[in-house]
Structure formats: structure tokens, C-alpha cells
Protein backbone atom coordinates (compact mmCIF):
# COMPACT_ATOMS: atom_id res chain seq x y z
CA UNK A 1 -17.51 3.59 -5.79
CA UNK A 2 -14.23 2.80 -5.10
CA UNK A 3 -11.09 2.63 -2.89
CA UNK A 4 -7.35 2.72 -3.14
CA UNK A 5 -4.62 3.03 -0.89
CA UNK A 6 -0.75 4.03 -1.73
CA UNK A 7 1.82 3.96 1.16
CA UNK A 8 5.20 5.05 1.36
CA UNK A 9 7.90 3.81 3.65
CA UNK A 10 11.62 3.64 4.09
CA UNK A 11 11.67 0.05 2.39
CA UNK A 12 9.38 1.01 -0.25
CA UNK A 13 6.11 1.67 -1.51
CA UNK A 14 2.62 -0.01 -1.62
CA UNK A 15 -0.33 0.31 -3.63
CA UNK A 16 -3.90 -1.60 -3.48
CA UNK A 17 -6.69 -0.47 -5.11
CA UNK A 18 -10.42 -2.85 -6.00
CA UNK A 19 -11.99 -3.34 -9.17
CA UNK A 20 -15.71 -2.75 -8.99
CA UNK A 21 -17.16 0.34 -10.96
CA UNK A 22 -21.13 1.44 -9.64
CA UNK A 23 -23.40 3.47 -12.08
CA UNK A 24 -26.51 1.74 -9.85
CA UNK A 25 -27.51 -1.62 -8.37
CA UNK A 26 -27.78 -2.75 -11.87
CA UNK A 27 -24.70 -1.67 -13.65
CA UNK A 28 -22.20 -2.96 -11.59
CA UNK A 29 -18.90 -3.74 -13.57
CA UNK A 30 -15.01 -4.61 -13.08
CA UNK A 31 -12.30 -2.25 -14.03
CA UNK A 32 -8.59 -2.12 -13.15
CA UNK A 33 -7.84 0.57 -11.19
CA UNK A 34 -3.95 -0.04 -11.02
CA UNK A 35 -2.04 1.47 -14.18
CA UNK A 36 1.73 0.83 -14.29
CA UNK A 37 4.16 2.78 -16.79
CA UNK A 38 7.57 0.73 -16.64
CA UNK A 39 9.66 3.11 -17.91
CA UNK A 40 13.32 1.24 -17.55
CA UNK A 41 15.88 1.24 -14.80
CA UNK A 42 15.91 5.05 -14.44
CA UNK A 43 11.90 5.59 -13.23
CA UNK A 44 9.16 4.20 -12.53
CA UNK A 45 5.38 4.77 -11.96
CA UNK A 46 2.25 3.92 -10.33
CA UNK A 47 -1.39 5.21 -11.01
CA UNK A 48 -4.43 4.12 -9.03
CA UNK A 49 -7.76 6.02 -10.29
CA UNK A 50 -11.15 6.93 -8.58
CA UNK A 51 -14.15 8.57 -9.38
CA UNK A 52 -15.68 8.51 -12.84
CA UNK A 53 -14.87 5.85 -15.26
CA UNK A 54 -14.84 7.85 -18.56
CA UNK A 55 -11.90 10.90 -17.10
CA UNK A 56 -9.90 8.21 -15.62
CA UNK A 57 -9.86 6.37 -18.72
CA UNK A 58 -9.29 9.39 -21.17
CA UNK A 59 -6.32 10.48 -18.67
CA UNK A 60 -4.57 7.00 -18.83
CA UNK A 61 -5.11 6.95 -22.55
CA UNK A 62 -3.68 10.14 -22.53
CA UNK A 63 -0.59 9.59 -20.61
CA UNK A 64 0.03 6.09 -22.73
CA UNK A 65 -0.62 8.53 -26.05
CA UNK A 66 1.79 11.09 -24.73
CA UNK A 67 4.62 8.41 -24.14
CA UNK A 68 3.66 6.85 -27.72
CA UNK A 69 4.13 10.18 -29.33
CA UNK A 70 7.29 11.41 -27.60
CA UNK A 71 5.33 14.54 -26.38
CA UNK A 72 7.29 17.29 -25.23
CA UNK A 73 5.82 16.61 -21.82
CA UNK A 74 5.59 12.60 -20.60
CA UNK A 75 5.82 10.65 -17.98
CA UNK A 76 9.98 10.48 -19.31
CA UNK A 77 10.55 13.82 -19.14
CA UNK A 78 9.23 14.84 -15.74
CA UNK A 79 12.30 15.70 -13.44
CA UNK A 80 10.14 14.46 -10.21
CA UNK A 81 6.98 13.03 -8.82
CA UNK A 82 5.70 16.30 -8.27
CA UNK A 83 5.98 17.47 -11.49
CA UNK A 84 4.38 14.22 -12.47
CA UNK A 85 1.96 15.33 -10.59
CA UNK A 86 1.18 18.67 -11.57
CA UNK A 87 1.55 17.14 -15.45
CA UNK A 88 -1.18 14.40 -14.68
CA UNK A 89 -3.74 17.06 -12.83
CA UNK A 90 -3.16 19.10 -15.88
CA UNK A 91 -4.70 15.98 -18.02
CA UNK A 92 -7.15 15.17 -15.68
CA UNK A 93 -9.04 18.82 -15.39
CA UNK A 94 -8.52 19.25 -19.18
CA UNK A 95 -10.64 16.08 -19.83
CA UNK A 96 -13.24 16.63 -16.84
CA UNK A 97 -13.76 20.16 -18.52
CA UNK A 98 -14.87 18.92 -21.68
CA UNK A 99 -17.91 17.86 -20.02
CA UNK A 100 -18.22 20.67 -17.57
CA UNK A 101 -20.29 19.00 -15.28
CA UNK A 102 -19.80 17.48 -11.37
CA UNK A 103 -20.32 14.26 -12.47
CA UNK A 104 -17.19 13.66 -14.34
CA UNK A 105 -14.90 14.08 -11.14
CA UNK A 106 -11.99 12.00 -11.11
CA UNK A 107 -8.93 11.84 -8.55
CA UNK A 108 -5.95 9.69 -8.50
CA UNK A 109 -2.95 8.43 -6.34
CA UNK A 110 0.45 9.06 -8.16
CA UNK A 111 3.76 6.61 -6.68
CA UNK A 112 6.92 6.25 -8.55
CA UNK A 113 10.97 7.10 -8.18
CA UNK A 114 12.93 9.03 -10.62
CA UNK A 115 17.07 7.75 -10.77
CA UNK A 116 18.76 10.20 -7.89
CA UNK A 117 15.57 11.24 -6.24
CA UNK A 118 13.21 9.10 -3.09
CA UNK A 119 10.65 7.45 -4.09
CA UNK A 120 7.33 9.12 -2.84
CA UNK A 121 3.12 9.13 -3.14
CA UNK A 122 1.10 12.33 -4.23
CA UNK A 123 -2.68 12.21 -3.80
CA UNK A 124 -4.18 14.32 -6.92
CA UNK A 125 -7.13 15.64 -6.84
CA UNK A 126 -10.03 16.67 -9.74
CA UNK A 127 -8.87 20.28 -9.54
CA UNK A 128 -5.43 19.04 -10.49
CA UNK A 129 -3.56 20.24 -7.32
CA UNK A 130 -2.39 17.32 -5.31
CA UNK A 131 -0.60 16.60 -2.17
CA UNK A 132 2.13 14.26 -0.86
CA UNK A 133 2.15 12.03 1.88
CA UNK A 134 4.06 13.11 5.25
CA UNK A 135 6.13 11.14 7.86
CA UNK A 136 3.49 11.46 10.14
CA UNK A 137 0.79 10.49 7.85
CA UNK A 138 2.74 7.71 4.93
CA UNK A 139 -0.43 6.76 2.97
CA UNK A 140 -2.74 8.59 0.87
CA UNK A 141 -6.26 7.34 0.46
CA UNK A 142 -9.11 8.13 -2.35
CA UNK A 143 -12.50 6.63 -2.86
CA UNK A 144 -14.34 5.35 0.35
CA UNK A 145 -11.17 5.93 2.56
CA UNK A 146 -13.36 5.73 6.16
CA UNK A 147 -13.27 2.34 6.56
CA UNK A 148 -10.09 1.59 5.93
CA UNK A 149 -8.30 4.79 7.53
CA UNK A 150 -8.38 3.22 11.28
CA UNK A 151 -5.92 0.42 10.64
CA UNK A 152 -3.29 2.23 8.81
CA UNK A 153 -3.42 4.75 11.70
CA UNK A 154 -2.67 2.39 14.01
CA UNK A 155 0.15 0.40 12.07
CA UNK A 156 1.48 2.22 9.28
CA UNK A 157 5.00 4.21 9.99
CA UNK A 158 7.81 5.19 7.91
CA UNK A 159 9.65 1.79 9.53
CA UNK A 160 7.13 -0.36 8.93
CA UNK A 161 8.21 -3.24 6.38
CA UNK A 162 7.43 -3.40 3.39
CA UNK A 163 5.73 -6.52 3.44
CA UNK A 164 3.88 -5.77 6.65
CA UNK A 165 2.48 -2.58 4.82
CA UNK A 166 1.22 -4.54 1.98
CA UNK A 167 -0.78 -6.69 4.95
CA UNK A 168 -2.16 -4.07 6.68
CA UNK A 169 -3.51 -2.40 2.92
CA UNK A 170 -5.20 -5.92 2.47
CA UNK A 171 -6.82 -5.67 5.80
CA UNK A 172 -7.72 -1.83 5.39
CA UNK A 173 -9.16 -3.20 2.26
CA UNK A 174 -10.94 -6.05 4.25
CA UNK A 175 -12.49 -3.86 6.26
CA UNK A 176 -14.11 -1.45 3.58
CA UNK A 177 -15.58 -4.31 1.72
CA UNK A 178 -17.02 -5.35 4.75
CA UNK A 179 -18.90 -1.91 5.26
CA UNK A 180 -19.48 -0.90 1.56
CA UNK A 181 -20.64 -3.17 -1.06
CA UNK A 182 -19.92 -0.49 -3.86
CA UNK A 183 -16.08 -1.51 -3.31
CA UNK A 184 -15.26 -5.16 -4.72
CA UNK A 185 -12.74 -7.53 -5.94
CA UNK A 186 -11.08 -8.40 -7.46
CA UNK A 187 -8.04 -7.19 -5.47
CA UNK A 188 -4.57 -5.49 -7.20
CA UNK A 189 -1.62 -4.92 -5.10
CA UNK A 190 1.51 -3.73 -5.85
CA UNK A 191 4.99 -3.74 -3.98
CA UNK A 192 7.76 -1.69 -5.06
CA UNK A 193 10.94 -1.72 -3.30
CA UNK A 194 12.62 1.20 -2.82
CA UNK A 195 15.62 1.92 -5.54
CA UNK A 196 14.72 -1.38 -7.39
CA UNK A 197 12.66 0.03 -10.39
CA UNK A 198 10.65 -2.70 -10.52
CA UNK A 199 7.23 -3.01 -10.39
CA UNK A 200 6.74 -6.84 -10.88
CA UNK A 201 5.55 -7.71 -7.58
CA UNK A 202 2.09 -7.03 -8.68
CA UNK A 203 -0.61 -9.91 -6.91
CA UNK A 204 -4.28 -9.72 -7.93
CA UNK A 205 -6.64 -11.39 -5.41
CA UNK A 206 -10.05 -12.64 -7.06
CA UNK A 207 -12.99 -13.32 -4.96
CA UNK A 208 -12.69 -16.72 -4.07
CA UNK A 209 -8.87 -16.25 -3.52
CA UNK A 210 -7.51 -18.51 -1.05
CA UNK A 211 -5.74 -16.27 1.02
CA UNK A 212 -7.79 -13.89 0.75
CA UNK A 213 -10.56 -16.08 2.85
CA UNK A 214 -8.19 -16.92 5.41
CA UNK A 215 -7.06 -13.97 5.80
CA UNK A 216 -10.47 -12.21 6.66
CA UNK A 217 -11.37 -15.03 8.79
CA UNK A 218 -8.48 -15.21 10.94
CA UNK A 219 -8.95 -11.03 10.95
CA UNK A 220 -12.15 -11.24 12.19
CA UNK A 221 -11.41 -13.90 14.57
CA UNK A 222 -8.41 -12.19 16.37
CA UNK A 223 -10.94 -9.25 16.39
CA UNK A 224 -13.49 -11.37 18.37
CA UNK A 225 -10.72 -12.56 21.11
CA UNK A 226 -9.59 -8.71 21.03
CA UNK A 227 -12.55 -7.43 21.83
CA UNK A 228 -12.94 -10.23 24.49
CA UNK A 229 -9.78 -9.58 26.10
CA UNK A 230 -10.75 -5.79 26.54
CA UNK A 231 -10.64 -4.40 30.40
CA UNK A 232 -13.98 -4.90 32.01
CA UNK A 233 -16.67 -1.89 32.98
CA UNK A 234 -18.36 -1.62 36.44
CA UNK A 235 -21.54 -0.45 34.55
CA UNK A 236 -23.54 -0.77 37.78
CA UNK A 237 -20.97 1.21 40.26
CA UNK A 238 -20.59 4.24 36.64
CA UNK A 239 -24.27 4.49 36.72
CA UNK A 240 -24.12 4.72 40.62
CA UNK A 241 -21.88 7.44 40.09
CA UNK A 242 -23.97 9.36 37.17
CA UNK A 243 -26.75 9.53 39.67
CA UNK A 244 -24.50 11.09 42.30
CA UNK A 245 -23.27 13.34 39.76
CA UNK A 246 -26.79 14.41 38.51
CA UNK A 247 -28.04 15.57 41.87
């Protein structure tokens, strides 16, 4: 399996995604899930890819072929995300449907900025509709997104800095390789300031990453002293109360 986050704030946007692929306990592999297509100072864009290995491939091939070839429709002639969107869907259900079958699902998160436009995320999925992310809600999730969905609740807003969302998608990614052992380093992220196209601040965090083993200790340590600090329950005077309740 897999997971990847995208978030989009004021500052900028952020994208994190793992590297492990899972055909069975025995075919474990690593694959880059994080596709960049620096396009010059006018756009830029971000893919992150879930779901099976073979249509994510043949859809990044495709869109690299299409920019080789000076297609009529690329990646440099989309006139915004969405339509970036809608062109990469397009790709995506034309390759799953050469195999007609369930298990060649793929979906993908799509973040970039065209010159004149906001930057933004879309979330597209194997059907090849997608959907953007909200003020309410400024991430998009796909793969095993439970586990790392309670922390970007609680932190992620459209003021949150950029460098403080790129945290809090390393700990949202913590916590799902804590829970799932189909997800797995080693660990991409991405920063993209807003109006900079640039996508240079890309970090990739192997397993035995320094930071990365302080920063899940000292997570799960402040966790610990949380969880400590939490308001004490009169569990004898509540059941009391149950009992009174009950007759």
C-alpha cells in the first residue's frame, strides 16, 4: 500500500508521500512516489501516485512522453490545475482500461501554480474526476489516509506555515507507519513556496535518518506526558451513577 499527503496553504504547498510498493509479504519493493515536472519560471508541478504500480508508471511515462513530443495537450499547455487535472485523469483511465480489470486502480494527488493563477492541490481519482482541496479542509490524502488524517485535522489551516505544515505531514506520516507496515520509507517531501516556482526544496528521509528517529521519539514521548496530563475520571462515583441510572 501506500500513503501521500499534499497540503495547501497561504505560504505554500506541501507534499510527502513513502516509497514502499506491496504485491505480498514477499514482494515488497521501493518506488518513488513523488514525480516533479519543472517546467521554468512560469509553472510548476507536483505528482504523488497510489495504487497500482504498472498505471502509475504508464501515466508518468505518459505525461514525460507528451512533454517530449510537444503534444497538443501537456503539462505546458494546460491553462490551470484543473485542467491539469482533468488532462491527467484522462491518461490515467485510458491506461487502467487497457487492462479492464479492478486491480489496475490508480489515483493521484496533483499540486502546482500556473504564472497569474494560486497555487492549489486536486485529489484525482481512478475514474479520472478529481477534487480540490477547500479552506476548511487544505490537504488531500490517498493511500492509507486513516492514520494520518487526525493530526492534520487538528493543525493544518490555511495560516499555518509552511514549514510547520511540512512537520505535521512528517508526523501524519509517523503515525501511519506506526499502524501499517505496508507504508515504508524511505520518506520524500517536498516544499514549494507559494509564487517561487521552485521545487528544489525536496528532502528524502531514509530509514535510519537521523531526524527522522528523533523526531518519532520525541513524538511519542510528548504523547506519553499528554496523555498523562489528561483531566482525571471518578470511575468509581460514574459507575455509582450508571447504577442509579439503570434502576
Amino acid at each position: 500500500m501506500t500513503y501521500c499527503v499534499a497540503i495547501s496553504v497561504k505560504a505554500g504547498m506541501v507534499f510527502c508521500s513513502d516509497s514502499r510498493t506491496n504485491a505480498g509479504v514477499d514482494q515488497v519493493s521501493t518506488y518513488s512516489k513523488m514525480f516533479r515536472f519543472d517546467l521554468g519560471l512560469e509553472r510548476q508541478f507536483v505528482v504523488l501516485t497510489a495504487g497500482n504500480l504498472a498505471t502509475s508508471q504508464a501515466v508518468i511515462t505518459q505525461l514525460r512522453n507528451d512533454l517530449r513530443q510537444s503534444a497538443p495537450r501537456t503539462l505546458n499547455t494546460v491553462t490551470s490545475i484543473s485542467e491539469a487535472a482533468d488532462y491527467l485523469g484522462d491518461i490515467s483511465r485510458v491506461a487502467q482500461e487497457k487492462h479492464a480489470t479492478q486491480n489496475f486502480l490508480a489515483s493521484f494527488l496533483l499540486g502546482g501554480q500556473i504564472k497569474g493563477s494560486e497555487h492549489g492541490i486536486t485529489m484525482i481519482y481512478p475514474e479520472g474526476n478529481h477534487i480540490r482541496s477547500s479552506k476548511d479542509t487544505p490537504f488531500l490524502q490517498i493511500g492509507e489516509s486513516k492514520y494520518g488524517k487526525p493530526i492534520l485535522d487538528r493543525i493544518i489551516s490555511l495560516n499555518t506555515a509552511l514549514e510547520s505544515a511540512a512537520l505535521c505531514a512528517l508526523v501524519s506520516m509517523d503515525a501511519t507507519l506506526r499502524s501499517n507496515l505496508t507504508v515504508g520509507p524511505p520518506i520524500e517531501v517536498l516544499l514549494y513556496p507559494a509564487n517561487s516556482f521552485d521545487t528544489h526544496r525536496h528532502f528524502r528521509f531514509e530509514e535510519d535518518n537521523d531526524y527522522l528517529r528523533a523526531l518519532k521519539k520525541n513524538w511519542d514521548a510528548q504523547l506519553v506526558e499528554a496523555f498523562k496530563l489528561l483531566p482525571q475520571m471518578n470511575w468509581s462515583a460514574s459507575e455509582e451513577q450508571a447504577d442509579d441510572d439503570a434502576i
